[in-house]
Protein backbone atom coordinates (compact mmCIF):
# COMPACT_ATOMS: atom_id res chain seq x y z
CA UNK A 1 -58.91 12.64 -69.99
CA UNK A 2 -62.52 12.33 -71.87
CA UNK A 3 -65.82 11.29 -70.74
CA UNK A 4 -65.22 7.57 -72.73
CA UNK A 5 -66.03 5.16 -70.56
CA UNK A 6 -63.61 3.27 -67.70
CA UNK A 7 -63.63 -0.44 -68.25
CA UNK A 8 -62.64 -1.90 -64.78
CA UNK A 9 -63.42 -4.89 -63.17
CA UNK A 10 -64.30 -4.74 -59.67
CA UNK A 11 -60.70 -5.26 -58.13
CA UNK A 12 -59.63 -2.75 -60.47
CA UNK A 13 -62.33 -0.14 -59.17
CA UNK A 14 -61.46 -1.25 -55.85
CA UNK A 15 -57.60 -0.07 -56.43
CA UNK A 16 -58.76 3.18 -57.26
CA UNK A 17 -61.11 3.63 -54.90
CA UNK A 18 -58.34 2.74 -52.57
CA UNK A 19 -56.17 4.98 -53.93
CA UNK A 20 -58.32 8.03 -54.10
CA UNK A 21 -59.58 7.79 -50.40
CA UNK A 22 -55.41 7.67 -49.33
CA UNK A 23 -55.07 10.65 -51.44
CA UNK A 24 -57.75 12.92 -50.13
CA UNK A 25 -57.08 11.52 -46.45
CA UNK A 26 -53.37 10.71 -45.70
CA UNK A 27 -51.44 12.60 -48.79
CA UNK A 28 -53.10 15.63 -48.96
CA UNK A 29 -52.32 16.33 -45.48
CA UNK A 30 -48.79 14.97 -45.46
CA UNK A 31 -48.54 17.70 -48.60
CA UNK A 32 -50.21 20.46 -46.66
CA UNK A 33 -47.67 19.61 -43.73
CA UNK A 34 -44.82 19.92 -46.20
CA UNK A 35 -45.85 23.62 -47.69
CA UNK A 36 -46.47 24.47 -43.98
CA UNK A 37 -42.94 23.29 -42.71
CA UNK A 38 -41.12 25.25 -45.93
CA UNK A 39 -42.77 28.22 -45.67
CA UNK A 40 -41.21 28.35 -41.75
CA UNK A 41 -37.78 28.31 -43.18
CA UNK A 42 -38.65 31.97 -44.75
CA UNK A 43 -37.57 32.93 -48.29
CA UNK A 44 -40.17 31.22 -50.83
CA UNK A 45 -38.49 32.81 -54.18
CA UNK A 46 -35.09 30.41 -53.01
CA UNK A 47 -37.08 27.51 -51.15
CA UNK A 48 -36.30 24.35 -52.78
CA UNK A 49 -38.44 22.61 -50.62
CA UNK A 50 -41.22 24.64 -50.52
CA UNK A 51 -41.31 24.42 -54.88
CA UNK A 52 -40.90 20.30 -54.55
CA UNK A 53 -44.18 20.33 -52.13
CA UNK A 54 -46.08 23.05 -54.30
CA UNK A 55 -45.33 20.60 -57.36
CA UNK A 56 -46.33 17.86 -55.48
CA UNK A 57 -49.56 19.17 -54.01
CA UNK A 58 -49.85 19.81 -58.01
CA UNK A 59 -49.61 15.94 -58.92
CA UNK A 60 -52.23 15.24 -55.88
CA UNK A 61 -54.86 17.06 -56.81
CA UNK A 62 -54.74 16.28 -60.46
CA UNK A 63 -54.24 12.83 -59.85
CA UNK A 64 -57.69 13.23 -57.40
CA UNK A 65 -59.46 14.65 -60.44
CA UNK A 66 -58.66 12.52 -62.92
CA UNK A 67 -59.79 9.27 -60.71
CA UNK A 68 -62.72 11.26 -59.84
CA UNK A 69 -63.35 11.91 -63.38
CA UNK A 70 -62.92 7.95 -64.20
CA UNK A 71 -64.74 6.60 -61.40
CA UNK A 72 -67.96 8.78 -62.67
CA UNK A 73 -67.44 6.92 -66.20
CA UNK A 74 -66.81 3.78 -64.73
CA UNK A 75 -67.83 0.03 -66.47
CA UNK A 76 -67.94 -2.83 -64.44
CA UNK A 77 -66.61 -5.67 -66.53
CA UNK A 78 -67.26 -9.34 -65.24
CA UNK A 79 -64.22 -11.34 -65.80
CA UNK A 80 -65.03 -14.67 -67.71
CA UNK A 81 -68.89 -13.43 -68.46
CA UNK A 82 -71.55 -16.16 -69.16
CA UNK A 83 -71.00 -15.70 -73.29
CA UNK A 84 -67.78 -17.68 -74.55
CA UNK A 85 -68.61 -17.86 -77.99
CA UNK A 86 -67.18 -14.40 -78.06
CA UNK A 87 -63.75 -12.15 -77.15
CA UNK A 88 -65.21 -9.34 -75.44
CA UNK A 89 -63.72 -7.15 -72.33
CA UNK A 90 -63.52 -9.62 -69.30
CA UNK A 91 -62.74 -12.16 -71.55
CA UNK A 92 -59.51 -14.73 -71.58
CA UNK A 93 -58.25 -15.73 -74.80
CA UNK A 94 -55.97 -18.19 -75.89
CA UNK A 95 -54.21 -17.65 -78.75
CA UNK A 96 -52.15 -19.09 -81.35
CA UNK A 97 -49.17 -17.76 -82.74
CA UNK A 98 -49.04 -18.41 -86.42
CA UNK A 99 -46.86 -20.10 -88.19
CA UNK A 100 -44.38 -21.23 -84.82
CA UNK A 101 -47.52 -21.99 -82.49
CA UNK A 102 -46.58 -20.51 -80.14
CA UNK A 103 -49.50 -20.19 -76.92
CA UNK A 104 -50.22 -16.85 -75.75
CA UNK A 105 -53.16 -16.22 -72.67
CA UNK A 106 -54.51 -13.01 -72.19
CA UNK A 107 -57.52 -11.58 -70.43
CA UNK A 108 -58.68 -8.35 -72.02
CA UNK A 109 -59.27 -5.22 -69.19
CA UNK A 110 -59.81 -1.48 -69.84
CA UNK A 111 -56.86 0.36 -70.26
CA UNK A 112 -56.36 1.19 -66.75
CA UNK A 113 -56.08 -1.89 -65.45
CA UNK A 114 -54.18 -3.45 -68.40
CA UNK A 115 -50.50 -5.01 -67.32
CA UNK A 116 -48.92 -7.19 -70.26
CA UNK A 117 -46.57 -8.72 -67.64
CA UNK A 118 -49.60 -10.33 -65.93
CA UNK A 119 -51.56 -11.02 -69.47
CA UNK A 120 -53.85 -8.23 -69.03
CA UNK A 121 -54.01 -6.16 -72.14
CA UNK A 122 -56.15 -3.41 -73.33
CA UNK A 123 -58.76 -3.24 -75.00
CA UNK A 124 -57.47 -0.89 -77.31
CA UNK A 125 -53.82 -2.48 -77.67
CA UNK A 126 -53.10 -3.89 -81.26
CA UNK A 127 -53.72 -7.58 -79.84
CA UNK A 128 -56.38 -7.07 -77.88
CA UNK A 129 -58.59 -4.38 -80.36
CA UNK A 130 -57.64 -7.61 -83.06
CA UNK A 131 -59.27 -10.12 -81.04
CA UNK A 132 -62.48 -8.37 -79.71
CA UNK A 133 -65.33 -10.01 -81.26
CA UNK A 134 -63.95 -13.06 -82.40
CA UNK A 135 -65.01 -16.42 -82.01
CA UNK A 136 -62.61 -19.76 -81.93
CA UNK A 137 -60.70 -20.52 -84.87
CA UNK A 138 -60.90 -16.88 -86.63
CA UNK A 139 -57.79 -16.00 -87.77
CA UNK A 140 -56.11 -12.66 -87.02
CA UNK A 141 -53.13 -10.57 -88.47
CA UNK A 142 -52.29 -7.25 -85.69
CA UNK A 143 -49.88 -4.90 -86.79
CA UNK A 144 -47.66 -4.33 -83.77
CA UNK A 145 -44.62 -1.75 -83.14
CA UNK A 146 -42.26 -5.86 -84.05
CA UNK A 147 -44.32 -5.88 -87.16
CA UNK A 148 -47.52 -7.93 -88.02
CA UNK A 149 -47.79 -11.29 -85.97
CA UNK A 150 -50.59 -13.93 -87.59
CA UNK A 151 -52.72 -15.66 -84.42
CA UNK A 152 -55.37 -17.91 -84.26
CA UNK A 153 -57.83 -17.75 -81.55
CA UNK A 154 -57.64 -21.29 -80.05
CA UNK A 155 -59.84 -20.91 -76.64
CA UNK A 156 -62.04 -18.46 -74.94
CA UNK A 157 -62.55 -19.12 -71.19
């Protein structure tokens, strides 16, 4: 991962904040306590068990990294910020589907925190790099992996 900046709102920073501190407290440990039980059993060159907790020690400490590594790049992002004559990050857009009208709502996160199933997408998804920096009633063609899909920005809250 690069040094670009981490857009997160605060709940999002909290998540990972939450999720480093279990990692360095609780799984490391429970990892450590893994290797230590598989290496009892003798053998390491046929240990299935001891390889599985290697590899996963592996995932745990790169996982710790790269959240340590975000949360020194981190961007607090205010959802709903005082400026709505704007799409920026933080903001909720309504949205227009052209021609069927169609209503789409999303808020636009960072990456990280992005989940299209909950109408948070990224900043730099199709839709949501389309819409940042427009204004109510611009008009907006994104190129997705369906094909291009016409929208109209209708509201920003």
């Amino acid at each position: 991962m690069s040094d670009k900046e981490v857009f997160l709102t605060r709940e999002g920073l909290m998540k990972l904040e939450e999720e480093l501190d279990f990692l360095k407290s609780s799984k490391r440990k429970e990892v450590a306590e893994r290797i230590k039980i598989a290496v009892s059993y003798g053998d390491l060159s046929e240990n299935a068990e001891y390889d599985a907790a290697k590899d996963e020690q592996a995932f745990v400490e790169s996982r710790i990294v790269q959240l340590e590594k975000m949360m020194r790049n981190v961007r607090i992002i205010e959802p709903g910020g005082d400026d709505k004559s704007m799409v920026a990050i933080g903001s909720t857009v309504k949205l227009k589907e052209l021609p069927n009208g169609d209503f789409e709502t999303y808020t636009i996160v960072g990456s990280t925190e992005s989940d299209p199933f909950d109408g948070k997408i990224s900043n730099e998804s199709p839709i949501g790099s389309a819409v940042i920096g427009r204004t109510v009633g611009d008009k907006i063609t994104v190129n997705t992996p369906s094909g291009q899909i016409e929208f109209e920005v209708v509201e920003i809250v």
